[in-house]
C-alpha atoms as a PDB file:
ATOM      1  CA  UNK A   1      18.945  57.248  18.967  1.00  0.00           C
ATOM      2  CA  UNK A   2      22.295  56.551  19.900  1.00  0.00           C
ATOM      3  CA  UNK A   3      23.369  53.256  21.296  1.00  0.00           C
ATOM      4  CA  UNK A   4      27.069  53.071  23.616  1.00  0.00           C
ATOM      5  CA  UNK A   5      28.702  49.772  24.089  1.00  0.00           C
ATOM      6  CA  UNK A   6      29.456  49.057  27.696  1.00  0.00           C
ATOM      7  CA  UNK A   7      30.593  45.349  27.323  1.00  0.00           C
ATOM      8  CA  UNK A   8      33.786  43.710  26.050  1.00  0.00           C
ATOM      9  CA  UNK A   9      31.675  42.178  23.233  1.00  0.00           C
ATOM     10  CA  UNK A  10      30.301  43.134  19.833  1.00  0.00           C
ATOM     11  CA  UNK A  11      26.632  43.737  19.719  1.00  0.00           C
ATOM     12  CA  UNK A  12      24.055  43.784  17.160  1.00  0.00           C
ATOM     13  CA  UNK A  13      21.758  46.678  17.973  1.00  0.00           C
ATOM     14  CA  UNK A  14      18.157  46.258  16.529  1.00  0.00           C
ATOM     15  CA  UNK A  15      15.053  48.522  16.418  1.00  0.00           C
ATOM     16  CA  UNK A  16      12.219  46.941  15.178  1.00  0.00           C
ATOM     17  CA  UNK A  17       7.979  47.383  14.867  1.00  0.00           C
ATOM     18  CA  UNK A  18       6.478  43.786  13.232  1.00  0.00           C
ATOM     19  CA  UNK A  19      10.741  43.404  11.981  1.00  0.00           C
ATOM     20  CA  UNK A  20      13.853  44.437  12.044  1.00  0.00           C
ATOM     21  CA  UNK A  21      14.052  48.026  10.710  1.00  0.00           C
ATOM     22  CA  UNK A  22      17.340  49.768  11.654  1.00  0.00           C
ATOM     23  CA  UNK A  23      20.629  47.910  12.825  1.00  0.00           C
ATOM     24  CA  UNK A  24      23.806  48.438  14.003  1.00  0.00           C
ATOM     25  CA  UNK A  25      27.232  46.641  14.995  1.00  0.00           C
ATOM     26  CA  UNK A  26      28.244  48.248  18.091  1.00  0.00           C
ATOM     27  CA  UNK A  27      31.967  47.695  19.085  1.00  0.00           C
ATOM     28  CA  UNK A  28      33.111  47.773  22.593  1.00  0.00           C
ATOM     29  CA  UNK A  29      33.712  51.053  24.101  1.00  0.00           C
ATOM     30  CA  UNK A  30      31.991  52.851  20.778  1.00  0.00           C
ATOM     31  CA  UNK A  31      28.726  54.559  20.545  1.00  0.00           C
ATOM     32  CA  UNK A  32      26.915  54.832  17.546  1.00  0.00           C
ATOM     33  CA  UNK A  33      23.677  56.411  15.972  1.00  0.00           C
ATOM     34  CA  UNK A  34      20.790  55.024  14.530  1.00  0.00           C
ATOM     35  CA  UNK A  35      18.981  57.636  12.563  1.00  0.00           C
ATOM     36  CA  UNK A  36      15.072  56.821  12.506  1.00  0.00           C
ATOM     37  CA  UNK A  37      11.724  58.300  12.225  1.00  0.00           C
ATOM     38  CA  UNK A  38      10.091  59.565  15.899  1.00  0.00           C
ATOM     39  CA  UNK A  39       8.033  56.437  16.452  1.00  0.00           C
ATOM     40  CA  UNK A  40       7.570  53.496  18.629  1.00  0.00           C
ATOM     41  CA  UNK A  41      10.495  50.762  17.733  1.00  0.00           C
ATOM     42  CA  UNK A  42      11.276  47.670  20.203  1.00  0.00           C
ATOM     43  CA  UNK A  43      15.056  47.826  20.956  1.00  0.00           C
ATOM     44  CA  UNK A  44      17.301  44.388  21.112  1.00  0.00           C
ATOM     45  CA  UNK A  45      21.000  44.154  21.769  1.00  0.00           C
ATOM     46  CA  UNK A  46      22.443  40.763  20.979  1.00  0.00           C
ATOM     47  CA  UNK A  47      26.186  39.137  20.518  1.00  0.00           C
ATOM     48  CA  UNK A  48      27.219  40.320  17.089  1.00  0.00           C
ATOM     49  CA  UNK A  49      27.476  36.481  15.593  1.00  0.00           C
ATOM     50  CA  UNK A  50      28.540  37.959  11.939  1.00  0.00           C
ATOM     51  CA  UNK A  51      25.681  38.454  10.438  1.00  0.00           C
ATOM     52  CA  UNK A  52      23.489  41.057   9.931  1.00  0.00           C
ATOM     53  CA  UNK A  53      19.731  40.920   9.504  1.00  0.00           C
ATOM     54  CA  UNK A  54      18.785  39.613   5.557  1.00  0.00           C
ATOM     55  CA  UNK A  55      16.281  41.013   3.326  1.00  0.00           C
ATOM     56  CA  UNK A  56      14.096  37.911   4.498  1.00  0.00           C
ATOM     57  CA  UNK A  57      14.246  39.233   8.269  1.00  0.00           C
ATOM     58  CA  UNK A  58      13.046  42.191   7.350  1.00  0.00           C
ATOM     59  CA  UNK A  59      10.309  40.947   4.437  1.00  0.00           C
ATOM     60  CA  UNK A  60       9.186  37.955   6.585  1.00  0.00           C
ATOM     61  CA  UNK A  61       6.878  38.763   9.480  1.00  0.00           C
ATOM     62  CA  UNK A  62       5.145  40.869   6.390  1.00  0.00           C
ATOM     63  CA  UNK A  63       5.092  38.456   4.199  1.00  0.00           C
ATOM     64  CA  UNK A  64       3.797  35.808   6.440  1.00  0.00           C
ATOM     65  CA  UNK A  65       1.224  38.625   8.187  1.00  0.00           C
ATOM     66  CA  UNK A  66      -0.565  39.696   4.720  1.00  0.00           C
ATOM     67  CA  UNK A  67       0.077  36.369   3.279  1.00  0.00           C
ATOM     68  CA  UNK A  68      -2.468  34.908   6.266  1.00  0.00           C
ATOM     69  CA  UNK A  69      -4.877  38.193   5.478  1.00  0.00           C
ATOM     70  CA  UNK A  70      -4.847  36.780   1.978  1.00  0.00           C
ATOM     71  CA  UNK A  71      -5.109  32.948   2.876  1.00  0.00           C
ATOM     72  CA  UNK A  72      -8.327  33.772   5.127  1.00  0.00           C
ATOM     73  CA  UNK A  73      -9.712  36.055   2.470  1.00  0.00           C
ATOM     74  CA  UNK A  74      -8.906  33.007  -0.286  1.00  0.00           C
ATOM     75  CA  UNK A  75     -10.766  30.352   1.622  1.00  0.00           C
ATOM     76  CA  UNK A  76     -13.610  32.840   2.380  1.00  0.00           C
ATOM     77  CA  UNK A  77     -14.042  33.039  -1.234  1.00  0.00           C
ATOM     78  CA  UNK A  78     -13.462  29.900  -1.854  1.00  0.00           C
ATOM     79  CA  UNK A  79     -16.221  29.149   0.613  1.00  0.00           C
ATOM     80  CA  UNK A  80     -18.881  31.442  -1.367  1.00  0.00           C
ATOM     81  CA  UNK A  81     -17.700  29.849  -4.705  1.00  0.00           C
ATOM     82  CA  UNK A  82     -18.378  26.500  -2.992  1.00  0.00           C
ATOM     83  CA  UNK A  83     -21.842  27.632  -1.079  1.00  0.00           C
ATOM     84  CA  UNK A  84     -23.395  29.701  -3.871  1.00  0.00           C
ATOM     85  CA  UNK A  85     -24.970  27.037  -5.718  1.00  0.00           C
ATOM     86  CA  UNK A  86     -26.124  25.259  -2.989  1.00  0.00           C
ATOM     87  CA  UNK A  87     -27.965  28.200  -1.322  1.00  0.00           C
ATOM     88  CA  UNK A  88     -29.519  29.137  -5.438  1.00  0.00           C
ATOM     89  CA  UNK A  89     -30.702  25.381  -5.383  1.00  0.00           C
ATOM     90  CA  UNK A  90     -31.968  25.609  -2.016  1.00  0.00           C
ATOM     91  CA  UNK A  91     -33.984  28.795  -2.957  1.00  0.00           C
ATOM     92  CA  UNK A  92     -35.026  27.048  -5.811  1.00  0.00           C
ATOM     93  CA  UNK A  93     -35.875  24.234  -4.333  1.00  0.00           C
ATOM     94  CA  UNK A  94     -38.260  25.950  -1.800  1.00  0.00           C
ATOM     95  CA  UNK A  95     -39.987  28.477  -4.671  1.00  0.00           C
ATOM     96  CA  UNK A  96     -40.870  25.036  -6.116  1.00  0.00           C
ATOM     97  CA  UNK A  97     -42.442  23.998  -2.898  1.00  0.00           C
ATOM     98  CA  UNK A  98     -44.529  27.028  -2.553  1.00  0.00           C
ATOM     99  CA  UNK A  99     -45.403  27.073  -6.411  1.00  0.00           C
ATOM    100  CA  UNK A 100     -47.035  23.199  -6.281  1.00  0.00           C
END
């Protein structure tokens, strides 16, 4: 894809899916490229403020996605840990019933 700079400002040009993926400082007047793969990729121009996008930008909306998966997973297990004694005593409970 390539990106030109109409303005009189430097721009941060982003593609991104769930984060950024590609980025580029564009300078006024220049055009540059972004080489990517032929997909689907939200595009954002901003002021260039002097810093580019960190690791974290690009981990976090992973991290924090998968690390939710995980969390609902956990307290479903958790939950069966919790629940799995009370349904065995339950059952037991009732075979006792039926046995007197």
């Amino acid at each position: 894809i390539s990106v030109r700079n109409k303005t009189g400002v430097e721009l941060l040009v982003t593609l991104s899916q769930v984060g950024p993926l590609h980025w580029k400082r564009v300078l006024p007047g220049e055009t540059q490229t972004i080489t990517c793969g032929k997909v689907w990729f939200t595009v954002d121009a901003k002021l260039w403020d002097g810093h580019e996008p960190s690791d974290w930008d690009v981990a976090k909306p992973f991290v924090v996605g998968i690390g939710g998966a995980i969390g609902i997973v956990g307290a479903g297990a958790a939950f069966a840990v919790v629940a799995a004694p009370l349904v065995a005593g339950a059952a037991a409970a009732a075979a006792a019933a039926e046995g007197a």
